[in-house]
Protein backbone atom coordinates (compact mmCIF):
# COMPACT_ATOMS: atom_id res chain seq x y z
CA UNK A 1 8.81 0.72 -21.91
CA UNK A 2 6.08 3.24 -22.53
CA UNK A 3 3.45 3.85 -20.04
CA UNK A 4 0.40 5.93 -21.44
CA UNK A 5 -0.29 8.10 -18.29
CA UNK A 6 -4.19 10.15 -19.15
CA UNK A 7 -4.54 13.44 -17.98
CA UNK A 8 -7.54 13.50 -15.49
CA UNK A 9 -7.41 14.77 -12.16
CA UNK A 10 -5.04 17.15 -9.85
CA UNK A 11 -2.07 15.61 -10.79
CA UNK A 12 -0.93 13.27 -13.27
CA UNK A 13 2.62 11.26 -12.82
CA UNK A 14 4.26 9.62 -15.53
CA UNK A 15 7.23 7.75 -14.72
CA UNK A 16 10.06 6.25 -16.84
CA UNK A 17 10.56 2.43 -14.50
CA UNK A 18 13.65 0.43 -15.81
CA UNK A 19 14.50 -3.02 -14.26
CA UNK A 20 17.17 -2.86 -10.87
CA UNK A 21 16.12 0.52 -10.42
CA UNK A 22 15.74 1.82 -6.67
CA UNK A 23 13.96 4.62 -6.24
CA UNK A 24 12.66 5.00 -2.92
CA UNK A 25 14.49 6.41 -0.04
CA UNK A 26 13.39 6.31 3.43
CA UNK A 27 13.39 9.98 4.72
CA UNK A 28 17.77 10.50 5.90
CA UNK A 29 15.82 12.07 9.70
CA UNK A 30 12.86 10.76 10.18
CA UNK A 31 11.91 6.67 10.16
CA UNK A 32 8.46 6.18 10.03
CA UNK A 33 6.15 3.34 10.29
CA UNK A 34 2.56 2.37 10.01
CA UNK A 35 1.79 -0.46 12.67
CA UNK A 36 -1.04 -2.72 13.32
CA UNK A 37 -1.67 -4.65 16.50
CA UNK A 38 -3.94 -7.46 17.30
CA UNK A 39 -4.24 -10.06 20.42
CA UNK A 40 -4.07 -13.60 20.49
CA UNK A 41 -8.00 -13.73 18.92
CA UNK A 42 -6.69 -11.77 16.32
CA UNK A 43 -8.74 -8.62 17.83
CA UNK A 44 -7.40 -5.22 17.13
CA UNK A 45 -5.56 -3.31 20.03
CA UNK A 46 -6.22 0.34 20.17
CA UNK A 47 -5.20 1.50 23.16
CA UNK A 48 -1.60 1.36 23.46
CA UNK A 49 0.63 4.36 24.56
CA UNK A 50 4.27 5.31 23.63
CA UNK A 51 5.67 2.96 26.44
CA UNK A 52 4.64 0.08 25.08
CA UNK A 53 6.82 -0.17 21.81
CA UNK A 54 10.07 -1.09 21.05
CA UNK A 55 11.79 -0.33 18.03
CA UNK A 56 15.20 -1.82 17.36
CA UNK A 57 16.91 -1.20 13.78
CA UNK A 58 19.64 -4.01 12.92
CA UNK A 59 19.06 -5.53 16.59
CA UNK A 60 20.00 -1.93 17.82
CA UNK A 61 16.69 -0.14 20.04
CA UNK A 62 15.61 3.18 18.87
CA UNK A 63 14.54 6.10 20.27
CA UNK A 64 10.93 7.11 19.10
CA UNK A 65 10.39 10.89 17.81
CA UNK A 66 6.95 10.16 16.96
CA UNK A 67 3.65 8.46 17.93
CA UNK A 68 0.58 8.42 17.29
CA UNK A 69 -2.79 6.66 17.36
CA UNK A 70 -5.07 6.35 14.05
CA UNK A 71 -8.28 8.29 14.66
CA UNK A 72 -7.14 10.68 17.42
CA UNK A 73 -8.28 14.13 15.77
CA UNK A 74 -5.26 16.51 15.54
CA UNK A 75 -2.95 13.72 16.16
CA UNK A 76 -2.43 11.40 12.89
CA UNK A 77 -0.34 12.17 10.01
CA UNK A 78 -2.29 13.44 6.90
CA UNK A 79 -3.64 10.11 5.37
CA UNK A 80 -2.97 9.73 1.75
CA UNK A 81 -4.94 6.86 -0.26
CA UNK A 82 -3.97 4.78 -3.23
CA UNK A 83 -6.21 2.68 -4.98
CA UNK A 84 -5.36 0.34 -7.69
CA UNK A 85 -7.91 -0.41 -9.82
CA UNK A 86 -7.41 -3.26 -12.63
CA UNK A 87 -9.17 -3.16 -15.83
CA UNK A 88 -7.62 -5.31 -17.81
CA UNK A 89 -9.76 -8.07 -19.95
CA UNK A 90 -9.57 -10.99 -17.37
CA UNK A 91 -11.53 -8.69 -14.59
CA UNK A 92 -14.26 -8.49 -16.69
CA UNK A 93 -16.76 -11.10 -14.77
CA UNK A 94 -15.18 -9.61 -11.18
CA UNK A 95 -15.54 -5.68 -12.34
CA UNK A 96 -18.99 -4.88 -11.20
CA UNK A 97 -17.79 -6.91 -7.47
CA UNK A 98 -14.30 -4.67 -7.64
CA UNK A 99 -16.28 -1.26 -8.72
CA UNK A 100 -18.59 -1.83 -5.71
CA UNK A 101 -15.97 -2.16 -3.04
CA UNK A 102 -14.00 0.62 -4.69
CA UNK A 103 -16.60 3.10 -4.30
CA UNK A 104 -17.69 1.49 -0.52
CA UNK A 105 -14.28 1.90 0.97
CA UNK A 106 -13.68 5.29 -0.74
CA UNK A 107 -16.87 6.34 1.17
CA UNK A 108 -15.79 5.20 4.71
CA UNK A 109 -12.81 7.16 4.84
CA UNK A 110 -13.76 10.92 4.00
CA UNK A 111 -10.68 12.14 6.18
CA UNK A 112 -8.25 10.99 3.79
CA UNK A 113 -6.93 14.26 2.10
CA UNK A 114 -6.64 12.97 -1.27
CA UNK A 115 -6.68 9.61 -3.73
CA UNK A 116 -4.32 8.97 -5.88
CA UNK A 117 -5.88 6.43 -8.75
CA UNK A 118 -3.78 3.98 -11.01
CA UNK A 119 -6.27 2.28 -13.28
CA UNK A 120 -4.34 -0.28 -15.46
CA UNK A 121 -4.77 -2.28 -18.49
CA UNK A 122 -2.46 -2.81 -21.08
CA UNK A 123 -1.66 1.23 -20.06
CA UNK A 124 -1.35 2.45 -16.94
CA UNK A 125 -3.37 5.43 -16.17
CA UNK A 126 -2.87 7.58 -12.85
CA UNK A 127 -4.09 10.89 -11.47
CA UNK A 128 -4.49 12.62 -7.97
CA UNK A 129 -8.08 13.67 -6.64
CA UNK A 130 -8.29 16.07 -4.06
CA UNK A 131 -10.91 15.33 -1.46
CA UNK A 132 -13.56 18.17 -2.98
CA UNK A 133 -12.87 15.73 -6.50
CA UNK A 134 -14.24 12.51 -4.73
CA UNK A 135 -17.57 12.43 -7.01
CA UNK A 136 -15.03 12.77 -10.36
CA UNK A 137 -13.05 9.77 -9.02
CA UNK A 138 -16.17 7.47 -8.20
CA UNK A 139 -17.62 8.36 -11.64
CA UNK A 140 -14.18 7.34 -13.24
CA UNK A 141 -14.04 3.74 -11.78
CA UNK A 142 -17.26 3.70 -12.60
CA UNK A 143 -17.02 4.96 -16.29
CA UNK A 144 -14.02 2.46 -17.80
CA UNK A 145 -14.43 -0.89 -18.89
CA UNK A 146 -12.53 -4.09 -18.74
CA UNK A 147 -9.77 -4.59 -21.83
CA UNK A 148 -6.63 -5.49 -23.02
CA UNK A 149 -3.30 -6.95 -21.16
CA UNK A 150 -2.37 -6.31 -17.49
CA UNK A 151 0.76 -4.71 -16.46
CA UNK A 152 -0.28 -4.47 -12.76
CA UNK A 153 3.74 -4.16 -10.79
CA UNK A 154 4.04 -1.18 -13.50
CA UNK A 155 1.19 0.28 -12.30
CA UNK A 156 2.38 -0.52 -9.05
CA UNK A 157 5.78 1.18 -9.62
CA UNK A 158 4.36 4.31 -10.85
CA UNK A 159 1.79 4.83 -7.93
CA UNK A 160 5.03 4.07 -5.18
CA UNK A 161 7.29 6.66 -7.30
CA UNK A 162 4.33 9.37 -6.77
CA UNK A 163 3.60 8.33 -3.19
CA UNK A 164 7.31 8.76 -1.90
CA UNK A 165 7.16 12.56 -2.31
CA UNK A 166 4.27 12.34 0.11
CA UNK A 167 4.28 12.91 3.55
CA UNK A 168 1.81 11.14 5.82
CA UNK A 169 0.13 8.05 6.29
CA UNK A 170 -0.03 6.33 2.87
CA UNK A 171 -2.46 3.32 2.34
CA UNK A 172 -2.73 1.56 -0.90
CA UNK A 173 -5.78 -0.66 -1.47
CA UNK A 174 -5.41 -2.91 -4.69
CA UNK A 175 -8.12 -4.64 -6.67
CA UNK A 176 -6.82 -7.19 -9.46
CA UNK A 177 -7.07 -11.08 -9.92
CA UNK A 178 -3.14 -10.76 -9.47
CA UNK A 179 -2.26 -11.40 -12.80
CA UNK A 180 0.45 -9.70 -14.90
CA UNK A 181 1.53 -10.07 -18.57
CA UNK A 182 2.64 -6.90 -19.89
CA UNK A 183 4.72 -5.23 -17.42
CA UNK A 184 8.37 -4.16 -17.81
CA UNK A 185 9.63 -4.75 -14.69
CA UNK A 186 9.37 -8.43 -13.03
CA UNK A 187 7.92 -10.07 -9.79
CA UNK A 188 11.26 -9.22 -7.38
CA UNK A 189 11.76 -5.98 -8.56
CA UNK A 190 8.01 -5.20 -7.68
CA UNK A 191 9.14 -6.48 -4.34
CA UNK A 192 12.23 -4.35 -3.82
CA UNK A 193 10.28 -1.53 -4.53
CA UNK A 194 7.89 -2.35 -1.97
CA UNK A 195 9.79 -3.21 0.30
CA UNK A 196 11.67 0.05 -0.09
CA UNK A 197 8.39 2.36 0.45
CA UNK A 198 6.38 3.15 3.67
CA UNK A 199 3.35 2.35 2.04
CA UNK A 200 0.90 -0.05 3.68
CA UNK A 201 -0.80 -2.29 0.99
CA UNK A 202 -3.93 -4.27 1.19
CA UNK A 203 -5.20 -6.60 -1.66
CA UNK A 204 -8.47 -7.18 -2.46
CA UNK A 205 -8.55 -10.40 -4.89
CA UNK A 206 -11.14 -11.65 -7.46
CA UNK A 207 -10.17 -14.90 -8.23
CA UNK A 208 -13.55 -17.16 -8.79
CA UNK A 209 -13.55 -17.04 -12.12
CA UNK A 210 -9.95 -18.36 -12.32
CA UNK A 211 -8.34 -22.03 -12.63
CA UNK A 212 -7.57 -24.01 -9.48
CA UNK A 213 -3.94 -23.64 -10.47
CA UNK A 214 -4.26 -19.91 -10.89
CA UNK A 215 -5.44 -19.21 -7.77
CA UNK A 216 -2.89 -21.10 -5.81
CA UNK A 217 -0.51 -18.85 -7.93
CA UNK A 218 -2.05 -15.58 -7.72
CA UNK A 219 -2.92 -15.95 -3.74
CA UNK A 220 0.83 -16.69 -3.06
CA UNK A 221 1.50 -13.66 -5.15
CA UNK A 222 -0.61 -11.14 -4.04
CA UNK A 223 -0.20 -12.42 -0.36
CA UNK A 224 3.95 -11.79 -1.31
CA UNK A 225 3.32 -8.14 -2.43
CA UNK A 226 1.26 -6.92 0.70
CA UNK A 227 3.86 -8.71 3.40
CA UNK A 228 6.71 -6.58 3.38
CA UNK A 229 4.26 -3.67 3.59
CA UNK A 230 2.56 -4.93 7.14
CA UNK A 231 -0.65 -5.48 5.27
CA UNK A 232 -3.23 -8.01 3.94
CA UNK A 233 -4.51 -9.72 1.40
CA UNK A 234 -7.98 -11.08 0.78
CA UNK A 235 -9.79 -12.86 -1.69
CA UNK A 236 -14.17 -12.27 -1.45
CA UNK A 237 -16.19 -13.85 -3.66
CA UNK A 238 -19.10 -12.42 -2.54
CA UNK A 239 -20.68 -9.34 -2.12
CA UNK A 240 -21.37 -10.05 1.55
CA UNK A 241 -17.49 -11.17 1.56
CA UNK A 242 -16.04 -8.00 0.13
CA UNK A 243 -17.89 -5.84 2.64
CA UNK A 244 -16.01 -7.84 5.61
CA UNK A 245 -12.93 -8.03 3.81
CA UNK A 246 -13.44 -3.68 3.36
CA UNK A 247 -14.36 -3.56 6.80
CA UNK A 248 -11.80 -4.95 8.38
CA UNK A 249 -9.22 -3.36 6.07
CA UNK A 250 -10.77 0.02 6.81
CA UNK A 251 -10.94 -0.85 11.02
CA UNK A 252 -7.07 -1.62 10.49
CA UNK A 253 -6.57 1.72 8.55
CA UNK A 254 -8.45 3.58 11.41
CA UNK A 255 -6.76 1.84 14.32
CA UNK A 256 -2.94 1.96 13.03
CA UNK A 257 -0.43 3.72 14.95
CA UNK A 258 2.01 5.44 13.43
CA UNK A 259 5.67 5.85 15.52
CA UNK A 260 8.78 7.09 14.26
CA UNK A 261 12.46 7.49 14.99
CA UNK A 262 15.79 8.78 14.13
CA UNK A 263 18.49 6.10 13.42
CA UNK A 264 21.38 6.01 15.35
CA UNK A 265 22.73 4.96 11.93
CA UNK A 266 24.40 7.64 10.05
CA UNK A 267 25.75 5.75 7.36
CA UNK A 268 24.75 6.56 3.69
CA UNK A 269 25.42 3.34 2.68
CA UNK A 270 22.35 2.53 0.30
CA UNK A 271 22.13 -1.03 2.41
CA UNK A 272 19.23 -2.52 4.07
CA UNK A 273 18.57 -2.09 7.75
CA UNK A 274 16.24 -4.50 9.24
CA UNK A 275 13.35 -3.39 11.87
CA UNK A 276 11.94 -5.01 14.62
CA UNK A 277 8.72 -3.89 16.89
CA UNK A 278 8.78 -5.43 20.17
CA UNK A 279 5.63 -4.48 22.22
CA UNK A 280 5.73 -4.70 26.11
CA UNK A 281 2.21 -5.80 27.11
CA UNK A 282 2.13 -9.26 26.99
CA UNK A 283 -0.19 -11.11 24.35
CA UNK A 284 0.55 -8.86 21.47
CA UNK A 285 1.89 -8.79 18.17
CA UNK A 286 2.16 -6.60 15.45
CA UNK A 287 2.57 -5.54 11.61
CA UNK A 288 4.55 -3.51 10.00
CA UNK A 289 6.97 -2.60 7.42
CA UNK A 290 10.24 -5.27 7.72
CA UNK A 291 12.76 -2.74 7.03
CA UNK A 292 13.90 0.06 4.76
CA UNK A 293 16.87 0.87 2.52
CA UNK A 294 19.36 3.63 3.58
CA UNK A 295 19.94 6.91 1.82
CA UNK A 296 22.83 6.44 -0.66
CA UNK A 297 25.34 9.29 -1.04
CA UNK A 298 27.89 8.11 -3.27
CA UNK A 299 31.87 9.16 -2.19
CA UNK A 300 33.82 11.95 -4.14
């Protein structure tokens, strides 16, 4: 596979993807997870303390090391954004729609210390803005147009190999009609490798301008990608409709708690270890990542 990686912005990442491979690691002494929490109307809860989560790993509780609330100055991890930005020929009635939520939720959240940017097309393009570089970002999803194929879980693979060397809060925001028909590696890898990250993704979906068929396709899809993640998908077809979808993904990226733990399992196995937030005020529920994979340490 070749992936044709420009050189624009702080950093560029090009990375060599092959199909099985697991890259992602969850850090060996820290666990840590974004988590959302909402009330029966669906309302989100902001006001929860320490005490009120439970984290068990393989049915087993945890002990959390870390907590905090999104928003609390001084408290949060560093946030780190990713946006995905498709500009592949089949976007090009939804581009002007995607370009304008883009540059509307970049806006909102000026305490995010950088933006890492995968534009993709038949290429896959990706570089790192600091937040002083905002105003070269906007102009660049401004500036390229809609063309070619769309290898969008390539794209997706390169941005997730970049974002596990970061540490922080890392939200990915995706804008595509959820197609793909170019990539090298396939639907369940693109999984695995989500599932594998402590990323939180959000999709925004243009699909209008697409077959009944397609959209049934591309909803399940894109809904698929963002689950394991403890995020969201939505699908605007409207102006007025990608400002609520922005909004609430934006009052979900401001009110997320982020809690962490060390496992009481010291095995570097490589396997997958299931996780499980219980919350003790009544009402409640929550989303999150489902799990992560192990470190691997393979025996002399």
């Amino acid at each position: 596979m070749k992936l044709a990686v420009a050189a624009v912005g702080m950093l560029v990442l090009a990375v060599p993807l092959r199909p099985g491979a697991q890259v992602f690691r969850s850090n060996v002494d820290l666990v840590s997870l974004g988590v959302t929490v909402t009330d029966k109307r669906d309302t989100l809860v902001t006001d929860l303390a320490q005490t009120d989560f439970e984290v068990y790993e393989d049915g087993k509780r945890q002990e959390l090391k870390l907590f905090s609330r999104g928003g609390e100055s001084g408290s949060s991890p560093e946030l780190h954004l990713g946006l995905l930005f498709d500009t592949s020929g089949s976007m090009d009635e939804d581009i002007a729609l995607s370009r304008t939520a883009a540059v509307k939720f970049l806006n909102a959240l000026p305490e995010a210390v950088d933006v890492t940017l995968v534009d993709f097309d038949t290429e896959v393009r990706v570089a790192r803005y600091a937040q002083s570089d905002f105003e070269r970002l906007i102009e660049r999803i401004r500036r390229r147009k809609p063309d070619g194929m769309t290898a969008m879980y390539d794209a997706l693979g390169v941005y997730l190999h970049g974002a596990g060397a970061q540490e922080g809060r890392k939200i990915l925001l995706a804008y595509s009609d959820g197609g793909d028909n170019r990539s090298s590696i396939n639907f369940p890898e693109t999984i695995e490798l989500l599932r594998a990250s402590d990323v939180t993704m959000y999709v925004v979906g243009f699909l209008d301008h697409q077959s009944s068929t397609y959209q049934l396709e591309a909803r399940s899809r894109m809904q698929r990608l963002t689950a394991p993640t403890g995020g969201q998908a939505f699908f605007p077809s409207s102006v007025k409709e990608i400002e609520a979808a922005y909004d609430k993904v934006l009052a979900e990226v401001k009110a997320q708690y982020t809690i962490g733990y060390q496992s009481t399992n010291v095995r570097t196995d490589g396997k997958w270890r299931k996780i499980a937030i219980k919350l003790t005020r009544p009402g409640l529920k929550s989303r999150s990542r489902q799990g992560y994979f192990a470190p691997y340490r393979q025996r002399p």
